[in-house]
Each structure stands twice: as C-alpha cells, then as structure tokens.
N, C-alpha and C. Protein backbone atom coordinates (compact mmCIF):
# COMPACT_ATOMS: atom_id res chain seq x y z
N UNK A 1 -6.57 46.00 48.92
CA UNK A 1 -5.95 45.18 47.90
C UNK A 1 -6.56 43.79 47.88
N UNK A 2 -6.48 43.48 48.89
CA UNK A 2 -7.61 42.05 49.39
C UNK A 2 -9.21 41.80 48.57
N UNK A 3 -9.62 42.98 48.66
CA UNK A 3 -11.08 43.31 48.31
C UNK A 3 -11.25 43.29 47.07
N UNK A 4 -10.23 43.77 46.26
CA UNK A 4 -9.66 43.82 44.62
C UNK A 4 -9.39 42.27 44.03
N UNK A 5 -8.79 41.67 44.59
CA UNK A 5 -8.19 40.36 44.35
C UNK A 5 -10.02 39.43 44.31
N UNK A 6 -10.36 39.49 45.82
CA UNK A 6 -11.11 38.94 45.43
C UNK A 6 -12.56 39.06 44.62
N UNK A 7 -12.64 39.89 44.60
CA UNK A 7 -13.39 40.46 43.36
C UNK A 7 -12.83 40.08 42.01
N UNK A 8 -11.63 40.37 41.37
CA UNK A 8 -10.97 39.85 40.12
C UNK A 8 -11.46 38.33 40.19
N UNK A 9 -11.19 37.18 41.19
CA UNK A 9 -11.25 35.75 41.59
C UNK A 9 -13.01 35.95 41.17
N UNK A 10 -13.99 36.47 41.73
CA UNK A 10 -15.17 36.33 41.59
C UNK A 10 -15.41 36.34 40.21
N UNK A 11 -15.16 37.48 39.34
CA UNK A 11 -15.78 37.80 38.16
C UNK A 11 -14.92 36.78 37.03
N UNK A 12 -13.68 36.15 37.23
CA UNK A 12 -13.25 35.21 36.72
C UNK A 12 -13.83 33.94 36.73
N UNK A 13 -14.27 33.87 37.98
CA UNK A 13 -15.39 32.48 38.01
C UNK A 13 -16.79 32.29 37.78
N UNK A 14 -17.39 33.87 37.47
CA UNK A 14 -18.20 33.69 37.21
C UNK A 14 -18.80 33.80 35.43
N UNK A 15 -17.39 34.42 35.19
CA UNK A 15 -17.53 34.55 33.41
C UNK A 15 -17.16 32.69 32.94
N UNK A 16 -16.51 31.92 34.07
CA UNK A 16 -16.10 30.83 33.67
C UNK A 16 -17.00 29.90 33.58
N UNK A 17 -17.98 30.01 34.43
CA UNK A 17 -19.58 29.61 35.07
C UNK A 17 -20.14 29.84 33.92
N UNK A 18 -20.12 31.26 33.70
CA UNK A 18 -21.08 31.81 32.32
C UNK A 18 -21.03 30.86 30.83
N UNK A 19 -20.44 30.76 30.98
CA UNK A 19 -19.69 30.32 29.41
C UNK A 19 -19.69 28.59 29.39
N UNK A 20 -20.23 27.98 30.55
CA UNK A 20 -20.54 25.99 30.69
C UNK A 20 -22.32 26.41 30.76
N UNK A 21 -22.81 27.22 30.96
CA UNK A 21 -24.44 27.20 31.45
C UNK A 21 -25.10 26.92 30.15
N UNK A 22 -26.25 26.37 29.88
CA UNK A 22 -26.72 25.81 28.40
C UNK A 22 -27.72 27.31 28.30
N UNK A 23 -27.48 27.55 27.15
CA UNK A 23 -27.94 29.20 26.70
C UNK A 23 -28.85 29.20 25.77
N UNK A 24 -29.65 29.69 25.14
CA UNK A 24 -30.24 30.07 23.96
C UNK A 24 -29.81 30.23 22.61
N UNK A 25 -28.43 30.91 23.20
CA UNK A 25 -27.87 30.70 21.57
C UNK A 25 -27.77 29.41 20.85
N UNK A 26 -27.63 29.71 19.57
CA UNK A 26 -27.15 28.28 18.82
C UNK A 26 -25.84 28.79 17.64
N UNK A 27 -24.95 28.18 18.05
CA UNK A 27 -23.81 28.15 16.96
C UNK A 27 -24.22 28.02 15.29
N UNK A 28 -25.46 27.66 15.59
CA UNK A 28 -25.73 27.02 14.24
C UNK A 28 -25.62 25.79 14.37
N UNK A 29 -25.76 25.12 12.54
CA UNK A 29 -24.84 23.84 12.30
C UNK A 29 -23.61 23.96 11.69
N UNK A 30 -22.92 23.32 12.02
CA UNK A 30 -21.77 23.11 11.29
C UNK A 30 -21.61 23.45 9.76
N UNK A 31 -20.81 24.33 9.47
CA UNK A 31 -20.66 24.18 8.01
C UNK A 31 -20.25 22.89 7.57
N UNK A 32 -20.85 22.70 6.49
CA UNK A 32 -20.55 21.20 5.71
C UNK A 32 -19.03 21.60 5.25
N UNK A 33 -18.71 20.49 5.38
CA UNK A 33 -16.89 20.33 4.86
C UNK A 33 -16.99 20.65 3.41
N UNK A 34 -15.97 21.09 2.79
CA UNK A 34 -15.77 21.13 1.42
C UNK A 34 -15.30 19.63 1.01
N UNK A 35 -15.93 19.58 -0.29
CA UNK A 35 -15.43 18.37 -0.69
C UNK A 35 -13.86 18.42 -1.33
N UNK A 36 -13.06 18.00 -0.81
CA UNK A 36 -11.38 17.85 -0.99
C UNK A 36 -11.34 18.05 -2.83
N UNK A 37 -10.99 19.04 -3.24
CA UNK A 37 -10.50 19.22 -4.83
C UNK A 37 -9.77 17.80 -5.53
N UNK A 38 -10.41 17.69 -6.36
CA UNK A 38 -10.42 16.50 -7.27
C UNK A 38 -8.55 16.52 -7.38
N UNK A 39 -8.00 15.12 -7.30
CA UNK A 39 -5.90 14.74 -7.61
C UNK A 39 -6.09 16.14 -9.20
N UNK A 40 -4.91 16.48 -9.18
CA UNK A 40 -4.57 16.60 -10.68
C UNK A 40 -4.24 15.67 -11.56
N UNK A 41 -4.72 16.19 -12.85
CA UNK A 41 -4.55 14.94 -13.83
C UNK A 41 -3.60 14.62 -13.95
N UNK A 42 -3.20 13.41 -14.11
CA UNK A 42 -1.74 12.68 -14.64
C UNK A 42 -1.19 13.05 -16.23
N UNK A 43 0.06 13.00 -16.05
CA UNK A 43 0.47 13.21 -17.36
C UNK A 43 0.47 12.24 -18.57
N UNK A 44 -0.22 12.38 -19.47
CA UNK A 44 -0.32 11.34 -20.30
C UNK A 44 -0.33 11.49 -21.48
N UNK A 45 0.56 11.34 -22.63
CA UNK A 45 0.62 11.72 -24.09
C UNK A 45 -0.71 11.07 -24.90
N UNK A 46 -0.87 11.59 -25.49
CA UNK A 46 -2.48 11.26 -26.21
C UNK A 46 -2.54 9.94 -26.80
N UNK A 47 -0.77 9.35 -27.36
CA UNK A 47 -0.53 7.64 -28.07
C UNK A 47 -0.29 7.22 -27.02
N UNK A 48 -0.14 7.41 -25.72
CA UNK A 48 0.71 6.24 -24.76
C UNK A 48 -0.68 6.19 -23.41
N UNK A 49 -1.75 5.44 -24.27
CA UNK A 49 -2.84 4.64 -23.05
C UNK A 49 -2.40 4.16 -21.32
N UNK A 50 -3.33 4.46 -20.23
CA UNK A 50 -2.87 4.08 -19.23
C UNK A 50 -3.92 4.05 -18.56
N UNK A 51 -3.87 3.10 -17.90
CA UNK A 51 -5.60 2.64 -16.64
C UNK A 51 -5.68 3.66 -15.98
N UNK A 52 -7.09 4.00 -15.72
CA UNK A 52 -7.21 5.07 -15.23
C UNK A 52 -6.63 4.69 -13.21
N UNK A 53 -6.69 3.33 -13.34
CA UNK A 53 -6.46 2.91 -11.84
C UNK A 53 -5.22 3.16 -11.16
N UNK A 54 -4.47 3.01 -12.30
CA UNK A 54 -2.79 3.54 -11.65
C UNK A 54 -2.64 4.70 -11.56
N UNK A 55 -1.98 5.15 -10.50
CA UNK A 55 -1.71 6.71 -9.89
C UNK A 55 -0.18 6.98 -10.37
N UNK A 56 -0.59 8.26 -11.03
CA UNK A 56 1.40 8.68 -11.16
C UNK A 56 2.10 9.28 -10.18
N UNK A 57 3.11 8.83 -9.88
CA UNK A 57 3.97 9.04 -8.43
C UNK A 57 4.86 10.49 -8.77
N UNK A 58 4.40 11.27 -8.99
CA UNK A 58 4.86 12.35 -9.68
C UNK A 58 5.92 12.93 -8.93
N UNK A 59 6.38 12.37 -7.47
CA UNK A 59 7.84 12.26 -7.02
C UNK A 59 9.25 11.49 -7.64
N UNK A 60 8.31 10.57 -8.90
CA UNK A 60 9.49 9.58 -9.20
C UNK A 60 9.34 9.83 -10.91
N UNK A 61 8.42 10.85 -11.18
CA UNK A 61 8.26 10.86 -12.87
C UNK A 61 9.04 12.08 -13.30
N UNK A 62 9.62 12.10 -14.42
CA UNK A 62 10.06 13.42 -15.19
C UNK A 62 9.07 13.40 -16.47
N UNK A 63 8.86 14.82 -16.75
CA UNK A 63 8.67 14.27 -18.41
C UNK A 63 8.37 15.74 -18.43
N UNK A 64 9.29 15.98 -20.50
CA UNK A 64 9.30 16.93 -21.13
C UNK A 64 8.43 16.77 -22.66
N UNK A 65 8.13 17.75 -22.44
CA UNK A 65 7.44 17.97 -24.27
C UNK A 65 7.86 19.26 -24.52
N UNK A 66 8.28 19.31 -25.66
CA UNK A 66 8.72 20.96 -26.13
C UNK A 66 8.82 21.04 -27.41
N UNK A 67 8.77 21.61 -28.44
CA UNK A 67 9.79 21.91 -29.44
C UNK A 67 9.20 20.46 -30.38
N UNK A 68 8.52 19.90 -30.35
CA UNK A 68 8.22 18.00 -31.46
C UNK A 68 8.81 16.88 -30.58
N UNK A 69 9.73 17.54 -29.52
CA UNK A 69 9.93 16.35 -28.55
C UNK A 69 8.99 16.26 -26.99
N UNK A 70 9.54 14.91 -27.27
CA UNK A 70 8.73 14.30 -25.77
C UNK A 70 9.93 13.29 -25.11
N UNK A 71 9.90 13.84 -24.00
CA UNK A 71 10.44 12.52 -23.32
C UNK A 71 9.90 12.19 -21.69
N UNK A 72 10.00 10.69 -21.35
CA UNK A 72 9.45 11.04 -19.98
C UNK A 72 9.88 10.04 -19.02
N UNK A 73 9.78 9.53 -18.17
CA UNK A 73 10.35 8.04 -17.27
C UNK A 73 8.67 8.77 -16.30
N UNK A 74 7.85 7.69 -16.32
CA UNK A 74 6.57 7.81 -15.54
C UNK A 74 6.69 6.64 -14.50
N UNK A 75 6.60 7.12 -13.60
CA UNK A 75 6.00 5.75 -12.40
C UNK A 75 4.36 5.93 -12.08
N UNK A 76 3.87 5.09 -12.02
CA UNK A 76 2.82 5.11 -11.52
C UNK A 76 2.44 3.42 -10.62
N UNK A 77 1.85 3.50 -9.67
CA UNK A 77 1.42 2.39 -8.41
C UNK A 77 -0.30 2.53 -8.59
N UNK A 78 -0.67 1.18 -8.36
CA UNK A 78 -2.32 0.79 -8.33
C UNK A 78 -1.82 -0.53 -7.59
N UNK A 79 -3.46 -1.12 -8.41
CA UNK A 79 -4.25 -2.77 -7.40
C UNK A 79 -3.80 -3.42 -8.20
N UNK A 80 -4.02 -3.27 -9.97
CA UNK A 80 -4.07 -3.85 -10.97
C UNK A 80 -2.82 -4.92 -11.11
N UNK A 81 -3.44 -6.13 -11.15
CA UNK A 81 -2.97 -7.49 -11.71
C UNK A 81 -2.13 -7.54 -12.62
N UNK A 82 -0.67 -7.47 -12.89
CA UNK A 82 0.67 -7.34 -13.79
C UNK A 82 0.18 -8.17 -14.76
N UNK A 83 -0.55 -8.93 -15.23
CA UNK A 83 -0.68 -9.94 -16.04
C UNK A 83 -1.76 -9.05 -16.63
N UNK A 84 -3.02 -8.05 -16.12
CA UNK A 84 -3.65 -7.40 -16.80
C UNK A 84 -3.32 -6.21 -17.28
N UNK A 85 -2.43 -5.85 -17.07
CA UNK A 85 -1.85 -4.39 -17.08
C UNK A 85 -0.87 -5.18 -18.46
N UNK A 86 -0.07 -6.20 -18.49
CA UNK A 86 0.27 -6.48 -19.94
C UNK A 86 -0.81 -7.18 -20.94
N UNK A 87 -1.74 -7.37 -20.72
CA UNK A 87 -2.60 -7.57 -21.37
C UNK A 87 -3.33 -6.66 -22.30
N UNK A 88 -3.77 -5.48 -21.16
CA UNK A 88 -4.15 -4.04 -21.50
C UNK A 88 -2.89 -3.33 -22.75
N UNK A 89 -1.94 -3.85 -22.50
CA UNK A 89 -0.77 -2.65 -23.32
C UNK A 89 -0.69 -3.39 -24.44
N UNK A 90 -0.84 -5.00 -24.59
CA UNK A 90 -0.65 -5.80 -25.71
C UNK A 90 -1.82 -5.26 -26.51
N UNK A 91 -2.99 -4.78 -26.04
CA UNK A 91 -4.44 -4.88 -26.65
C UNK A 91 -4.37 -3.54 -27.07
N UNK A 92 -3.61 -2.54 -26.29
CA UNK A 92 -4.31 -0.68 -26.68
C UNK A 92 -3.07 -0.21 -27.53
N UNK A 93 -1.87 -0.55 -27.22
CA UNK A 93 -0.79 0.34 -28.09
C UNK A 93 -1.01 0.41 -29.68
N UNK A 94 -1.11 -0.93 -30.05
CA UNK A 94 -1.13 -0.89 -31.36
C UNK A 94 -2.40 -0.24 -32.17
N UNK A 95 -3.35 -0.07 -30.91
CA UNK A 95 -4.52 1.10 -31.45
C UNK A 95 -3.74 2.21 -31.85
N UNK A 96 -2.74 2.54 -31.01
CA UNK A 96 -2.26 4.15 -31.49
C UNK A 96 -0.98 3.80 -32.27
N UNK A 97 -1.03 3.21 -32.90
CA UNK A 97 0.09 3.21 -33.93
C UNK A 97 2.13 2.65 -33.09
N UNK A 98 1.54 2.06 -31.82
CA UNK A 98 2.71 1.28 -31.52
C UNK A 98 3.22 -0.20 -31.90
N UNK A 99 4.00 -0.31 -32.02
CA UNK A 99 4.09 -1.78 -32.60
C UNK A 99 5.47 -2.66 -31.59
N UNK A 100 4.64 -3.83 -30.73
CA UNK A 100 5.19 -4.75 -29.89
C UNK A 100 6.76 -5.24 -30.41
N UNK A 101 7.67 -4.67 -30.06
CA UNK A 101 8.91 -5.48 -30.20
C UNK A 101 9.65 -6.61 -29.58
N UNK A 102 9.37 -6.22 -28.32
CA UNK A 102 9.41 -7.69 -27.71
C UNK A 102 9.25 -7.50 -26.53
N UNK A 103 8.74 -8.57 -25.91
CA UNK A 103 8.56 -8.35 -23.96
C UNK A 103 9.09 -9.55 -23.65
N UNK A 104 9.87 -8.82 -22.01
CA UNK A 104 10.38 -10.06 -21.36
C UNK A 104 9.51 -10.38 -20.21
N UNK A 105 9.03 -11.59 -19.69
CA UNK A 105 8.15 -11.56 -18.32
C UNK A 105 8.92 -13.16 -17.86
N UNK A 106 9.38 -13.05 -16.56
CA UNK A 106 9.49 -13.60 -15.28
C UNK A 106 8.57 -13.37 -14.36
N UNK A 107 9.34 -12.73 -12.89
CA UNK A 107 8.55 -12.10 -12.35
C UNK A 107 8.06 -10.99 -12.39
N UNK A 108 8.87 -9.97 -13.34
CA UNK A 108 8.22 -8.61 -13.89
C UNK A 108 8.09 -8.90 -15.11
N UNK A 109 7.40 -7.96 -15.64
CA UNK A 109 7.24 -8.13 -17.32
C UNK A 109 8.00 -6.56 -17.93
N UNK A 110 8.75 -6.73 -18.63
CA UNK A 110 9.01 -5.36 -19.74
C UNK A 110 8.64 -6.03 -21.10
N UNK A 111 8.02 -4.44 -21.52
CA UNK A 111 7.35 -4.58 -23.20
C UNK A 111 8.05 -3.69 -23.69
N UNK A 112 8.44 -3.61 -25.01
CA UNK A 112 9.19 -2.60 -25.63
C UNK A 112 8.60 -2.13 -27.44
N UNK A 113 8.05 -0.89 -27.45
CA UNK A 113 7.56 -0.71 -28.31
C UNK A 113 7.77 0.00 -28.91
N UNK A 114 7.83 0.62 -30.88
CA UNK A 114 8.24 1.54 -31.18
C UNK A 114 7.02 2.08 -31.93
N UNK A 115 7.41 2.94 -32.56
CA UNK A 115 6.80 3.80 -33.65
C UNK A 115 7.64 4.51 -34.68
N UNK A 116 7.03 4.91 -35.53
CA UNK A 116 7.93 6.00 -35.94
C UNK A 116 8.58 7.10 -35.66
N UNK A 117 10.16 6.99 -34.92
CA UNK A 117 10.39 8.48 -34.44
C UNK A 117 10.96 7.64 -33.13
N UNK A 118 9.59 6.70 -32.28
CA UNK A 118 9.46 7.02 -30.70
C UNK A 118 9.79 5.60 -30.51
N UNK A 119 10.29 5.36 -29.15
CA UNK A 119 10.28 3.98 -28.43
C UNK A 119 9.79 4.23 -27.39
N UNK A 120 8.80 3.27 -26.82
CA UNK A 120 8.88 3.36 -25.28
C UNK A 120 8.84 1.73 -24.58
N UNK A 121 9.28 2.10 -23.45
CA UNK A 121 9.13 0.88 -22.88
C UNK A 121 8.44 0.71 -21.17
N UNK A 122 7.69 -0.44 -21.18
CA UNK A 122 6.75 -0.27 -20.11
C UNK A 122 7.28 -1.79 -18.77
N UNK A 123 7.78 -1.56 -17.74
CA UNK A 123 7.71 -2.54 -17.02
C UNK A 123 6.82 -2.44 -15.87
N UNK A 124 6.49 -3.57 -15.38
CA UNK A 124 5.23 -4.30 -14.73
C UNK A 124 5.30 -4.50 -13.41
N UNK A 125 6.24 -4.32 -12.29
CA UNK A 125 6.15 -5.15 -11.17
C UNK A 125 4.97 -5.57 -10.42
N UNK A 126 5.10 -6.67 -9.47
CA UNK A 126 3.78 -6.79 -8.46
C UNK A 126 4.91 -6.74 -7.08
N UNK A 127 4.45 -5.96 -6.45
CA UNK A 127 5.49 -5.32 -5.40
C UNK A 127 4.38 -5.79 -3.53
N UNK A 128 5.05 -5.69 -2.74
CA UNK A 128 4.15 -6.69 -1.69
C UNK A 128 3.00 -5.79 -0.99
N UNK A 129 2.29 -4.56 -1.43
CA UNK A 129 0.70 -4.19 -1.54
C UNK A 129 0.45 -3.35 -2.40
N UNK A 130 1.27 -3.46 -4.01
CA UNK A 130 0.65 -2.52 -4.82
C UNK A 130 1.82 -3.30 -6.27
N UNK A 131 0.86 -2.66 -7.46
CA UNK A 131 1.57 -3.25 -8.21
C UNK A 131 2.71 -1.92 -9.01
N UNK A 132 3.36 -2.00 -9.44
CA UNK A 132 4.54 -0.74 -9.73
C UNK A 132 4.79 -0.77 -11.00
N UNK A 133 4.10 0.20 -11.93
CA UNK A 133 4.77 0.11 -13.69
C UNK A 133 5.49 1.56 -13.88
N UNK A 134 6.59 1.29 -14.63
CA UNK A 134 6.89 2.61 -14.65
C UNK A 134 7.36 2.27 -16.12
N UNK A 135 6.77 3.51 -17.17
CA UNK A 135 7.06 3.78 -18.91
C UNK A 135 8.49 4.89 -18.96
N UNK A 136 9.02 4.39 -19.76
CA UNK A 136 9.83 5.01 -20.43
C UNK A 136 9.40 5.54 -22.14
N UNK A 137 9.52 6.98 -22.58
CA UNK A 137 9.45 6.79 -23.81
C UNK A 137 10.10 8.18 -24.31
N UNK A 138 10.51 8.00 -25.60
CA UNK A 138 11.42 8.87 -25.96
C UNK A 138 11.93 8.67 -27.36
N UNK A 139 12.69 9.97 -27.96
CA UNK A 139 12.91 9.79 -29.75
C UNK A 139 13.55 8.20 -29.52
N UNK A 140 13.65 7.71 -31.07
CA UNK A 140 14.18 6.59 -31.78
C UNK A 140 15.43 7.72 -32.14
N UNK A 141 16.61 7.01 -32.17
CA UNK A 141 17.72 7.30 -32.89
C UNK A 141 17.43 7.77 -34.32
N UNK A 142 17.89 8.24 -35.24
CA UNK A 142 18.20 7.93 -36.70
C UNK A 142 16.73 7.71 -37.19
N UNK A 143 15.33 8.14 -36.90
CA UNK A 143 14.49 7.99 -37.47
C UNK A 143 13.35 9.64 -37.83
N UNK A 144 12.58 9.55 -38.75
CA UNK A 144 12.13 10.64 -38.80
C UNK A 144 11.14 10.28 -37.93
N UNK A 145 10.44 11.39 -37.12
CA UNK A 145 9.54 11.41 -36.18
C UNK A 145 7.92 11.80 -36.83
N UNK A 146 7.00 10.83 -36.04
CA UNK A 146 5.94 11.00 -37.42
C UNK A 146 4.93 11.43 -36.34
C-alpha cells in the first residue's frame, strides 16, 4: 500500500513538473478581443433634435409612439455646457417646425415649445460632473395634430 501511495505522490509531481517546463508548444497568440458592439441608438423622434453627446438614461426615459401618438419623458446626461445645449434648442427646433414659447433660466433653464398638435418641454441642469436634460413631449390639448 506504501509502494502505491508513493508512486501516486511521484507521478503527481511529476505531471506537476511537466506542465512549469518551457516546451515547444505555442498556445498561439491571443485571439484579438472583439470590439465591444456599438450603445444602441437612442430614441429620438425625427422633429425633436438632440446632441449627439448626450446619452439617454434609458433607466429614467419612457416613451410611446403608436396609433399618430407620441409621448415620452427622455433623460439624457453628457459634458455639454447648459448654456449650449439652450442655445442648440433655441437654434434647431424651429428648423422642425417648433415654435419657442417661453423659457425660464436661473440655475436650470426650461424651454417650452409647441407645434401643431404637440408640446414639448426641455430642461437643462448642470449637476456636479455631468450636465442633466431631460424632454418632455406630448399631444397639445384641443388641437388638431399636424
């Protein structure tokens, strides 16, 4: 039984031996990493423009389209400067047929805009390492939708 044991002890140490000794083989190289699949696109209605820099927090967004309606509450977080980000919305909405109703700015800014049919509204924060806008938009009461 002695003779068994140590024999098992031998061939254990020597497959253990085997397997640190520098060999001939080669593993190869490394497969190259895959490159990580591109974020999914953000949700974005074709009239309601948005920097491509802000990310949508798609833990904090809803949004429906169905049937001629749309509705949505979007968050999205970036770098972008609150003062350029209302700059940007003063300059692009009314490309798509929105029209500025009024904005309030303190330390955040809200803009509020309609169309025919739609309102939305966009506020601005600068939050302490990212800046935070989150749109609202959705039917107008009592209006035909165009």
């Amino acid at each position: 039984m002695r003779k068994v044991l140590i024999f098992l002890v031998l061939c254990l140490a020597g497959l253990s031996l085997w397997g640190c000794m520098p060999g001939t083989y080669s593993a190869g190289p490394a497969p190259a990493a895959e490159p990580a699949p591109p974020p999914p696109p953000s949700y974005r209605f074709e009239d309601l423009p948005v920097p491509s820099s802000m990310n949508l927090v798609r833990a904090e967004s809803y949004i429906f389209e169905g049937g001629g309606l749309r509705a949505a509450i979007m968050a999205y977080t970036g770098k972008d400067d609150p003062g350029d980000l209302v700059k940007f919305y003063r300059d692009n909405m009314p490309q798509h047929n929105w029209q500025l109703v009024s904005i309030f700015e303190h330390e955040e800014a809200t803009l509020n805009f309609r169309k025919t049919g739609w309102n939305c509204t966009i506020n601005v924060a600068k939050k302490p390492m990212e800046t935070k806008m989150m749109i609202w938009i959705g039917p107008a009461n009592g209006e035909k939708k165009g």
